[in-house]
C-alpha atoms as a PDB file:
ATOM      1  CA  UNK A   1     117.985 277.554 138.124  1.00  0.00           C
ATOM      2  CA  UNK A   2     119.609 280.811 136.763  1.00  0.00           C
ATOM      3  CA  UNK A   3     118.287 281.405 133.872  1.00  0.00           C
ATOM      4  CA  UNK A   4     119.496 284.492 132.717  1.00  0.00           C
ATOM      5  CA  UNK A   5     121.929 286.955 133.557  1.00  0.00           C
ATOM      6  CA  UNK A   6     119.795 289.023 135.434  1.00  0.00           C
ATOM      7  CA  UNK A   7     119.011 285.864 137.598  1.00  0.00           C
ATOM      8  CA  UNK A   8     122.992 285.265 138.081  1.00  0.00           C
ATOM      9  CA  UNK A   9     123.110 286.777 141.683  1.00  0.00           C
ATOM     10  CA  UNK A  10     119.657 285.570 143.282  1.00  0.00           C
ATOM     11  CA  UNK A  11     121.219 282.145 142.044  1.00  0.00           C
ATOM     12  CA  UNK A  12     124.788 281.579 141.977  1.00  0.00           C
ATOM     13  CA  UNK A  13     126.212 279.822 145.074  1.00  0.00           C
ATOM     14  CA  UNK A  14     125.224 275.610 145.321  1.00  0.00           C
ATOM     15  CA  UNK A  15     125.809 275.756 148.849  1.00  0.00           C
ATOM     16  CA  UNK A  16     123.852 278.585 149.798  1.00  0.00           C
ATOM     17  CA  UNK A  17     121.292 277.626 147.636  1.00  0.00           C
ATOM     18  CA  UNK A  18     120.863 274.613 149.632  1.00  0.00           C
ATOM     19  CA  UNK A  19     120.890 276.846 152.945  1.00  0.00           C
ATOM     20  CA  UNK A  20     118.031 278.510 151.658  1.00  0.00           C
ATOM     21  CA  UNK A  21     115.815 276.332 149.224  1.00  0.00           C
ATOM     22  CA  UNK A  22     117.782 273.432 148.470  1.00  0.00           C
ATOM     23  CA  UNK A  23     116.609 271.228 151.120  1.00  0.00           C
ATOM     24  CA  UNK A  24     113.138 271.630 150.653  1.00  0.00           C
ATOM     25  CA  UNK A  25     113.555 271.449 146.935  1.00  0.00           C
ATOM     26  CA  UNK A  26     114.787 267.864 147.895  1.00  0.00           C
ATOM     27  CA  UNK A  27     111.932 267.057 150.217  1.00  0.00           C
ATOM     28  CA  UNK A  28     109.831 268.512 147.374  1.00  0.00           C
ATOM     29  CA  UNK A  29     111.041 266.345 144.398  1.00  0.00           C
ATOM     30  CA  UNK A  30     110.205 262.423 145.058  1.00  0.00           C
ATOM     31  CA  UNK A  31     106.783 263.628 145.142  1.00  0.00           C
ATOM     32  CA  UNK A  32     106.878 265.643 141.747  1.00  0.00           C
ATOM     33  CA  UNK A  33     109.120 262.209 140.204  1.00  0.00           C
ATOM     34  CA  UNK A  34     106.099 260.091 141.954  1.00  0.00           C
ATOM     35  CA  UNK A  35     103.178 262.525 139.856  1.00  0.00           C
ATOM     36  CA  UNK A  36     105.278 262.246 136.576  1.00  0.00           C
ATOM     37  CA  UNK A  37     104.820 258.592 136.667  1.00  0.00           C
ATOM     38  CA  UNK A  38     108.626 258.509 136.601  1.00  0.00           C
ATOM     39  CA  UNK A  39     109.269 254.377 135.382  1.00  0.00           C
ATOM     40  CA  UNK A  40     112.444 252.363 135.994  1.00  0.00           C
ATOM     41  CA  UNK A  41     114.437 252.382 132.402  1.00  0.00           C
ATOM     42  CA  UNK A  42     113.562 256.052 131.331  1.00  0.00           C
ATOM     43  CA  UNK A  43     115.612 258.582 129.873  1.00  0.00           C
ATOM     44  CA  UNK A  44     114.518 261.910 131.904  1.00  0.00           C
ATOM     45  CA  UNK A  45     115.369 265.426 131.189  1.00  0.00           C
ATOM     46  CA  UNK A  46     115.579 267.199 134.514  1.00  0.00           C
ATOM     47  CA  UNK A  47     115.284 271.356 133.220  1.00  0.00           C
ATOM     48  CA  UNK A  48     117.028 274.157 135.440  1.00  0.00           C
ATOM     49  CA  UNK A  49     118.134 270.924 137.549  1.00  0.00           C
ATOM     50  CA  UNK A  50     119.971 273.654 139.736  1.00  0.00           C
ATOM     51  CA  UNK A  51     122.203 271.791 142.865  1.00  0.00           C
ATOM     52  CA  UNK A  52     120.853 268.443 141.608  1.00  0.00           C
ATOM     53  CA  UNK A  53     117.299 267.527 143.713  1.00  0.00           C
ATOM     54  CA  UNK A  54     115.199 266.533 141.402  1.00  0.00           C
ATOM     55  CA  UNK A  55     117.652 264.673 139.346  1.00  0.00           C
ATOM     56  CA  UNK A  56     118.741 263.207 142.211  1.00  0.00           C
ATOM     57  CA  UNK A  57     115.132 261.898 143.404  1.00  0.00           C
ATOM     58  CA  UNK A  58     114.709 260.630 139.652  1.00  0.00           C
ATOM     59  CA  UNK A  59     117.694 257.965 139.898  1.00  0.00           C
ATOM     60  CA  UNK A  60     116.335 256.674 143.770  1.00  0.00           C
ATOM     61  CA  UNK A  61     113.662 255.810 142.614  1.00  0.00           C
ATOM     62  CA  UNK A  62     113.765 254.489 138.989  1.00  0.00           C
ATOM     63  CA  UNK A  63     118.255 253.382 139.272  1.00  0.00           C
ATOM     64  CA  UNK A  64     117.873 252.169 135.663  1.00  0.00           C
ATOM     65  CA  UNK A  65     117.353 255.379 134.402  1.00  0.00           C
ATOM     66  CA  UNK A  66     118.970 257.651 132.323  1.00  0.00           C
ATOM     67  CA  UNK A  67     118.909 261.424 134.046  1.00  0.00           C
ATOM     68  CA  UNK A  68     120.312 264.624 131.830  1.00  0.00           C
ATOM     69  CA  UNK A  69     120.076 267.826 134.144  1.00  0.00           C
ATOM     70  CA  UNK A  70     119.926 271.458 132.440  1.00  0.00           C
ATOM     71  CA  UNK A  71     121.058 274.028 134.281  1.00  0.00           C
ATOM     72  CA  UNK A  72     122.467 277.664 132.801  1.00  0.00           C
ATOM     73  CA  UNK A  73     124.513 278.385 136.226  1.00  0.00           C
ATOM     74  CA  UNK A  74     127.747 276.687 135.395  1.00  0.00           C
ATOM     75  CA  UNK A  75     128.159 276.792 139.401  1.00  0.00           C
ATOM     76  CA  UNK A  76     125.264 274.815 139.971  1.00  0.00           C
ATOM     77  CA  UNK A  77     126.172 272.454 137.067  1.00  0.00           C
ATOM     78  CA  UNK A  78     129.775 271.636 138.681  1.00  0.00           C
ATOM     79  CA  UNK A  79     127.617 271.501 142.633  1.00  0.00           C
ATOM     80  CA  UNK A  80     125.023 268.617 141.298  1.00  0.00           C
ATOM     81  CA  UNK A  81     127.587 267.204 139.218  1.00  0.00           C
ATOM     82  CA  UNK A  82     129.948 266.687 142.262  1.00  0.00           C
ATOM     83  CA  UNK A  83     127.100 266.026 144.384  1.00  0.00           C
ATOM     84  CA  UNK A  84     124.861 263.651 142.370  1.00  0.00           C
ATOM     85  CA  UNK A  85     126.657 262.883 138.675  1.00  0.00           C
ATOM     86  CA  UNK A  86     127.415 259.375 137.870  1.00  0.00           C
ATOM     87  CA  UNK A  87     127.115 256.554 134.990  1.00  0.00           C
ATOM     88  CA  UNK A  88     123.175 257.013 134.810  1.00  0.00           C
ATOM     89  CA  UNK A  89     123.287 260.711 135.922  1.00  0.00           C
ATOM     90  CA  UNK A  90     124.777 263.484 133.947  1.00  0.00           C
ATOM     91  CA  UNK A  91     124.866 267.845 134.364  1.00  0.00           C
ATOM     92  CA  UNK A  92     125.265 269.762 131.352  1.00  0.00           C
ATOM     93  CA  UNK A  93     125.139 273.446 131.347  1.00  0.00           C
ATOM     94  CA  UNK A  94     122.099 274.576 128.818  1.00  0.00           C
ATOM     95  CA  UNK A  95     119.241 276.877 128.327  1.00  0.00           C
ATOM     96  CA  UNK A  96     115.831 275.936 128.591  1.00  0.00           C
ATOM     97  CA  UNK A  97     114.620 278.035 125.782  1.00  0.00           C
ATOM     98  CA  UNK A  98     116.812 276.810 123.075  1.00  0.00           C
ATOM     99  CA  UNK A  99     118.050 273.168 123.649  1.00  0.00           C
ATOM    100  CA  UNK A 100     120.355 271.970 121.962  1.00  0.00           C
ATOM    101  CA  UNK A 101     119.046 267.826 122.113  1.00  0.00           C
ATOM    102  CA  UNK A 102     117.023 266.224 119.717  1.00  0.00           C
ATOM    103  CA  UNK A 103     113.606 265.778 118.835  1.00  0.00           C
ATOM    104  CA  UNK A 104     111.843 263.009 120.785  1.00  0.00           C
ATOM    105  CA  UNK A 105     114.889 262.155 123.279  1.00  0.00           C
ATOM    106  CA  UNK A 106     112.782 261.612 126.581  1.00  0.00           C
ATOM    107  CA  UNK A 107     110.605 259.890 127.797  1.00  0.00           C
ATOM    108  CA  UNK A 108     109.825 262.468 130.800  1.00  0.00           C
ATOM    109  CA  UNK A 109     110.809 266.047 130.509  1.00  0.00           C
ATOM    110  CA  UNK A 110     110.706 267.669 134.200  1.00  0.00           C
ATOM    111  CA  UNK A 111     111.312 271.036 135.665  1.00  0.00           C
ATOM    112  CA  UNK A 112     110.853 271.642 139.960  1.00  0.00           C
ATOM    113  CA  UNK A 113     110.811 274.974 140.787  1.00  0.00           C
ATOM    114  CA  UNK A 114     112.095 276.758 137.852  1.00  0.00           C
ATOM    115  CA  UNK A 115     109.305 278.211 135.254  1.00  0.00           C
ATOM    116  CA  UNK A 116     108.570 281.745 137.167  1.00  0.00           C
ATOM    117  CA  UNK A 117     112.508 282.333 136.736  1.00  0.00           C
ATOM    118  CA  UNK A 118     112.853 281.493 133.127  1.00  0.00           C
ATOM    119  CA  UNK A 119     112.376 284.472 130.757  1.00  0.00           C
ATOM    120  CA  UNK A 120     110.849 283.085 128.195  1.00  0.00           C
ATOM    121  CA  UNK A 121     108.840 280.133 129.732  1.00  0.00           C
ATOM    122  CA  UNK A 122     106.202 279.904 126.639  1.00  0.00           C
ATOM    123  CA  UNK A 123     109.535 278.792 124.770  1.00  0.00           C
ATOM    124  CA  UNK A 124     110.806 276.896 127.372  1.00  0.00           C
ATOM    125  CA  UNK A 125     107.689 274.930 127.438  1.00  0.00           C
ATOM    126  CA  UNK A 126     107.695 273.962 123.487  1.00  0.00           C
ATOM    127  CA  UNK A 127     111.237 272.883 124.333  1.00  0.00           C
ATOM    128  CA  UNK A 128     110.340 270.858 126.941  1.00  0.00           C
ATOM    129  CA  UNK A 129     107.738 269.120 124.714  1.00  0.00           C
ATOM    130  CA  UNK A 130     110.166 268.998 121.570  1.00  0.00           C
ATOM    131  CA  UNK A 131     112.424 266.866 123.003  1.00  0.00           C
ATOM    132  CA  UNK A 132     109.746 264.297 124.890  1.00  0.00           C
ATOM    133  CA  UNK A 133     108.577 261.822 122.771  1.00  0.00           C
ATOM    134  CA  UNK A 134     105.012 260.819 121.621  1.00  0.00           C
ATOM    135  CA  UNK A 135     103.626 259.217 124.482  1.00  0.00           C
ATOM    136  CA  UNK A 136     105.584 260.667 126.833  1.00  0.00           C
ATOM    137  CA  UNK A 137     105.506 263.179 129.463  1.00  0.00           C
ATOM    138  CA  UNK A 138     106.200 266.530 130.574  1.00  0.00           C
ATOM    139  CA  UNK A 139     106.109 267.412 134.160  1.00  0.00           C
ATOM    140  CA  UNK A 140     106.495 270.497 136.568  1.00  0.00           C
ATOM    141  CA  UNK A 141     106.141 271.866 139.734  1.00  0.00           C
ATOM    142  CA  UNK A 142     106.089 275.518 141.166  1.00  0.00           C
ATOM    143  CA  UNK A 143     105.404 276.950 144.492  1.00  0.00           C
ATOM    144  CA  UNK A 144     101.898 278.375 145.392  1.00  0.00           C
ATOM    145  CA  UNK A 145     103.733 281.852 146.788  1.00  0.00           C
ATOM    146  CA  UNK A 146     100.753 283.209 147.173  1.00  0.00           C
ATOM    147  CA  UNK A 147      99.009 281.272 150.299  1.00  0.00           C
ATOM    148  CA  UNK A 148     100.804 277.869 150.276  1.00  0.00           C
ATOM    149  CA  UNK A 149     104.166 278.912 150.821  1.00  0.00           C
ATOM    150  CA  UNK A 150     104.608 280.012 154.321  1.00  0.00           C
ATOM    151  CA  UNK A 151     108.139 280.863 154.594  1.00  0.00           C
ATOM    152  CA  UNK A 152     108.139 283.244 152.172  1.00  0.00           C
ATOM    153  CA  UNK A 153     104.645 284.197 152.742  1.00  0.00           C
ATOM    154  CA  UNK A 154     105.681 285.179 156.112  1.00  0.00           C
ATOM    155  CA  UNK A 155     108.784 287.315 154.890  1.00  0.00           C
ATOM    156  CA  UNK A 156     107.033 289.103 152.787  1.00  0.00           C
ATOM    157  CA  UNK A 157     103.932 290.128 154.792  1.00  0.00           C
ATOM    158  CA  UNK A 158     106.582 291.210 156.732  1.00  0.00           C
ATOM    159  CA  UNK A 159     108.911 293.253 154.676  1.00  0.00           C
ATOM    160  CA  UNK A 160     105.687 295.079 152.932  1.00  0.00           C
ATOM    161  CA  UNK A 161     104.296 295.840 156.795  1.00  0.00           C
ATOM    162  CA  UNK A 162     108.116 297.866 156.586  1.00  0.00           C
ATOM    163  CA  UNK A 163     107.744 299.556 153.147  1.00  0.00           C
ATOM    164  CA  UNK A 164     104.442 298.536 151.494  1.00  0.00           C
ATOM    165  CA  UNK A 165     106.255 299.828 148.193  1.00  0.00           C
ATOM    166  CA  UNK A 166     107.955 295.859 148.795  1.00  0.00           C
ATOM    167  CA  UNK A 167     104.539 294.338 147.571  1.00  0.00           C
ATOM    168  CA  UNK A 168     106.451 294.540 143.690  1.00  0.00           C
ATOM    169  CA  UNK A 169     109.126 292.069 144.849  1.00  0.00           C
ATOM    170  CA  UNK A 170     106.422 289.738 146.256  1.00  0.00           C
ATOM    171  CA  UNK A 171     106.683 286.354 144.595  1.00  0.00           C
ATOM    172  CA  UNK A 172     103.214 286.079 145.188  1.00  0.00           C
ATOM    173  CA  UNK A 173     103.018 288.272 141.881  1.00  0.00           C
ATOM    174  CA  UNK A 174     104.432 285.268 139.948  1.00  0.00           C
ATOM    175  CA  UNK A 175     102.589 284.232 136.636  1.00  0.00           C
ATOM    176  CA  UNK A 176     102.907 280.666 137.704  1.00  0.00           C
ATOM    177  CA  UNK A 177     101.768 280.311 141.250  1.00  0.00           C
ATOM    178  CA  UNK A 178      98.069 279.685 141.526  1.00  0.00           C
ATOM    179  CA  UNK A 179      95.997 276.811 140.947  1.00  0.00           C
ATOM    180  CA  UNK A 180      94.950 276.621 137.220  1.00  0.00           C
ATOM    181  CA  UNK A 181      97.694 278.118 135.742  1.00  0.00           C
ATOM    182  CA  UNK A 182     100.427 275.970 135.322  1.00  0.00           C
ATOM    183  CA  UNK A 183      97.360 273.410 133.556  1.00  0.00           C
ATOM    184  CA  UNK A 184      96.119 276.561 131.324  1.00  0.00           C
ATOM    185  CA  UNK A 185      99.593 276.665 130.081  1.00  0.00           C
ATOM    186  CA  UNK A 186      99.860 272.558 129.221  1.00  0.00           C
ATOM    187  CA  UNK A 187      97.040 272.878 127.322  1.00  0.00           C
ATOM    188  CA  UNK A 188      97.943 276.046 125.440  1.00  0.00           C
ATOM    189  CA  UNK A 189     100.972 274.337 124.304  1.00  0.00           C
ATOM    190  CA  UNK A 190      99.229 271.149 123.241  1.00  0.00           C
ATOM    191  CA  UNK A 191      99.682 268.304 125.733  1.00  0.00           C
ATOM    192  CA  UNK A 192      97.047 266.232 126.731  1.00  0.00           C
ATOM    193  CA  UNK A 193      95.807 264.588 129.466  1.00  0.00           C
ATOM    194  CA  UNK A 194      96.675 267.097 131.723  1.00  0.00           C
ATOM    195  CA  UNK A 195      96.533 266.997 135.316  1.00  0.00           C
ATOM    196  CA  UNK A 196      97.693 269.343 137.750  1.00  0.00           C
ATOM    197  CA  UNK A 197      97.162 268.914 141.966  1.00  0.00           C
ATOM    198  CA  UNK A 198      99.290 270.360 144.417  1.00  0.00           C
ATOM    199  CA  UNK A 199     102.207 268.714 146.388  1.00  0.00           C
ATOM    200  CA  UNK A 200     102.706 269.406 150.284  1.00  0.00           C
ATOM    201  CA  UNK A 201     105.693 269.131 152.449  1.00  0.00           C
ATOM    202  CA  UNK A 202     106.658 270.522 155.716  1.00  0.00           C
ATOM    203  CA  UNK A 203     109.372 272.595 156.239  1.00  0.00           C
ATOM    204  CA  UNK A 204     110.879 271.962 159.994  1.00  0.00           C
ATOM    205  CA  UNK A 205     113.282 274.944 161.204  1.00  0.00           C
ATOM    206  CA  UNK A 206     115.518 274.241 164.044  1.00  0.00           C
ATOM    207  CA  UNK A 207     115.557 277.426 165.429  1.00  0.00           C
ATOM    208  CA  UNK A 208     114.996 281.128 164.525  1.00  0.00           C
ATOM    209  CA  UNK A 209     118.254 281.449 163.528  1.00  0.00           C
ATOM    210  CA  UNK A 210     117.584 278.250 160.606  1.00  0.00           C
ATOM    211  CA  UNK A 211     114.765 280.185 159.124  1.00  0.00           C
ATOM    212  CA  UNK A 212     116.264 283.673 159.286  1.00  0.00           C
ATOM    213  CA  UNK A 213     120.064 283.382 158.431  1.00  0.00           C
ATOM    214  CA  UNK A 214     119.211 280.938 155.440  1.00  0.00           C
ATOM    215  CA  UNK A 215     118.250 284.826 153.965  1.00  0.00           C
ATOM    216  CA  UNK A 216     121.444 286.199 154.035  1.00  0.00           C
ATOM    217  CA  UNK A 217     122.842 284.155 152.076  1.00  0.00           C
ATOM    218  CA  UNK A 218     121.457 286.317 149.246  1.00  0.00           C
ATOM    219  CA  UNK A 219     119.624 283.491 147.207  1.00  0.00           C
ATOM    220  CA  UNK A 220     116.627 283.949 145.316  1.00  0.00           C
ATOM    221  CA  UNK A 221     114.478 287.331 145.381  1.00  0.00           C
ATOM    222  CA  UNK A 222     113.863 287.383 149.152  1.00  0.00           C
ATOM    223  CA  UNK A 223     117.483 286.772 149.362  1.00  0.00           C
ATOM    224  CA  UNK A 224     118.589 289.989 146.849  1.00  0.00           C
ATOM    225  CA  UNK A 225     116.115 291.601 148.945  1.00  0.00           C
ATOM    226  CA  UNK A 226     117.580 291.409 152.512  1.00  0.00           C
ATOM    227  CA  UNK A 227     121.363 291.525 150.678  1.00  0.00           C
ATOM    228  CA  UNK A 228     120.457 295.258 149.793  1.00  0.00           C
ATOM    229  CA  UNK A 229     118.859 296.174 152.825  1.00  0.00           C
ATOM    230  CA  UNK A 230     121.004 298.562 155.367  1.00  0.00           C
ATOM    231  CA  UNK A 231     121.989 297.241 158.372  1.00  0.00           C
ATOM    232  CA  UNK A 232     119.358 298.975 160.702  1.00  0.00           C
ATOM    233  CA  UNK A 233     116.805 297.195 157.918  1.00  0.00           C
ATOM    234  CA  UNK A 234     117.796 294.050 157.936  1.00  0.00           C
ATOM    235  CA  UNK A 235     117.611 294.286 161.873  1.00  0.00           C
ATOM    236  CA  UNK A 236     114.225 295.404 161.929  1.00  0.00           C
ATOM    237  CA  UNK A 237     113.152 292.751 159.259  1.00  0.00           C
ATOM    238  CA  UNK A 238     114.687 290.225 161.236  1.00  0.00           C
ATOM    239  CA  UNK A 239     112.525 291.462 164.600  1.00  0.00           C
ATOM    240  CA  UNK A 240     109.440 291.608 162.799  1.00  0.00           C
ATOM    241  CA  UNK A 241     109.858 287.749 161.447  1.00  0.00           C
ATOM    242  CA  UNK A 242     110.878 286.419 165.427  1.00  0.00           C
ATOM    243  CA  UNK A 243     108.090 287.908 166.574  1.00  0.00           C
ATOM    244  CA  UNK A 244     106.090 286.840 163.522  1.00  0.00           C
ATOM    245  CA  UNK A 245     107.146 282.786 164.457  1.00  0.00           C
ATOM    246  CA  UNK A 246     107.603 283.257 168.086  1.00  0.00           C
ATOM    247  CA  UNK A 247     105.973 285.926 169.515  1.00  0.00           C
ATOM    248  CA  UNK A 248     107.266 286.776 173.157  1.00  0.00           C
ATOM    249  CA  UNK A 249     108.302 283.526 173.739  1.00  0.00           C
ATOM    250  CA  UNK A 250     111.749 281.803 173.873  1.00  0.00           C
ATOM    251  CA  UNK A 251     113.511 280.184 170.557  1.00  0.00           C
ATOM    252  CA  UNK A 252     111.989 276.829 169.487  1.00  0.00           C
ATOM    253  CA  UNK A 253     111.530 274.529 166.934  1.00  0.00           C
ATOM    254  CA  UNK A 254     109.462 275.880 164.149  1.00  0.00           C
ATOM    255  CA  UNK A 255     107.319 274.327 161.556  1.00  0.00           C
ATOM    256  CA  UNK A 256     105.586 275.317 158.459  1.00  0.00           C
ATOM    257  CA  UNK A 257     104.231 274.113 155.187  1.00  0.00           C
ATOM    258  CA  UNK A 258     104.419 274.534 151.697  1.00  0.00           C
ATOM    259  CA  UNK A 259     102.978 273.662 148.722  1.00  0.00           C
ATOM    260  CA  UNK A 260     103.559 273.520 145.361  1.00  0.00           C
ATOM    261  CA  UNK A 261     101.304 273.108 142.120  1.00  0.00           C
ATOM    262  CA  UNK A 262     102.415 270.244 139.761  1.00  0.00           C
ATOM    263  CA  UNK A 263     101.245 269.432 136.637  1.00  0.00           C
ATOM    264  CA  UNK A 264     101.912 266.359 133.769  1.00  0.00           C
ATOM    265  CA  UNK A 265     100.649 266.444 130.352  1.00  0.00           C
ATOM    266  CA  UNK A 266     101.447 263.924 127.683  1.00  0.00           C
ATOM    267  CA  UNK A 267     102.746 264.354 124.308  1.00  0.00           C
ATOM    268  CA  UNK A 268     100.193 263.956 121.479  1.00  0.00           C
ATOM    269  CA  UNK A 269     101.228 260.942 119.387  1.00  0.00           C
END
């Protein structure tokens, strides 16, 4: 999701966005769609539905379903719609923090990967519940940057061993990134029945080359980082992180995990 201008160059491009995050954003969503309790028939609002994952994972699994996907980057919008749109599945450009749907629309409201990036997420959240019925319920998931996510956990412990003054970009600084949090902030905004656990996938890298060059394609923070680095930087950034994953040794296969916190709540009748 790009949620506001500020955001519009960390998150502009559908196809690098894939590069980068997209395809673990899709390994990531059937198991967020599977915690929402995601039934065959429901209308679902997918929020910052970026290149289309989640959305996407929603009408595999339940095809009867009726899936909206908000997303302010009119670049994304056109990528998922392309990608993913159909009868059942629809991309509208929008902003989280001031829908313009009715009250009571959905039946699940979900968001994957998008709250840390969204200005105002204590608004986006009311939205969220606004438009979900009584009953119903409202879903998210966001990385754990601070341990659980290894590829950027490993870039960064990296790029702060360079310049310590790089611990401010850290995602790990995130308001929405640790376990508790993302529940705290359910129940502040009065949904019930909350539950929050935390979602694990593996992310498989052919080569050094998959994991590195996926950062030059200047998507998301890490991505704005390495696009503003010199040349000489971005070489010795890129040194640090093969000898990070691979020590001495010759290129291989590399693989990682990451995990994500998600949380449901339900709408108070």
């Amino acid at each position: 999701m790009a949620p506001a201008t500020t955001q519009q160059a960390m998150f502009s491009e559908g196809e690098a966005y894939e590069r980068f995050m997209g395809r673990w954003s899709r390994a990531l969503a059937p198991g967020l769609v599977q915690f929402a309790g995601v039934r065959d028939g429901d209308a679902v609002l997918d929020i910052g539905s970026g290149t289309g994952a989640l959305a996407a994972a929603v009408a595999r699994a339940a095809p009867s379903s009726r899936v909206l996907g908000i997303e302010p980057a009119s670049r994304y919008v056109a990528f998922a719609q392309a990608r993913h749109g159909g009868d059942r599945v629809r991309f509208e450009t929008g902003d989280a923090q001031r829908l313009q749907l009715k009250d009571s629309t959905f039946d699940r409201t979900l968001s994957l990967l998008v709250l840390n990036f969204i200005p105002n997420r204590a608004k986006a959240v009311d939205e969220m519940v606004r438009v979900t019925r009584p009953g119903g319920t409202v879903a998210a998931a966001v990385w754990d940057y601070g341990l659980g996510m290894e590829m950027l956990r490993i870039f960064w412990d990296e790029a702060i061993a360079l310049h310590p003054t790089n611990d401010a970009r850290d995602e790990r600084h995130m308001p929405l990134c640790r376990s508790g949090e993302l529940a705290a902030l359910w129940r502040k905004h009065g949904l019930v029945d909350v539950a929050e656990e935390p979602l694990t996938i593996e992310t498989g890298f052919a080569s050094f080359e998959d994991y590195w060059s996926p950062f030059l394609e200047k998507q998301g923070p890490a991505g704005a980082y390495v696009a503003a680095l010199p040349a000489s930087g971005r070489d010795q950034l890129r040194e640090r992180l093969r000898r990070r994953l691979l020590g001495d040794g010759p290129d291989r296969p590399i693989l990682l995990s990451a995990r994500a916190w998600a949380v449901r709540g339900t709408v108070a009748r």
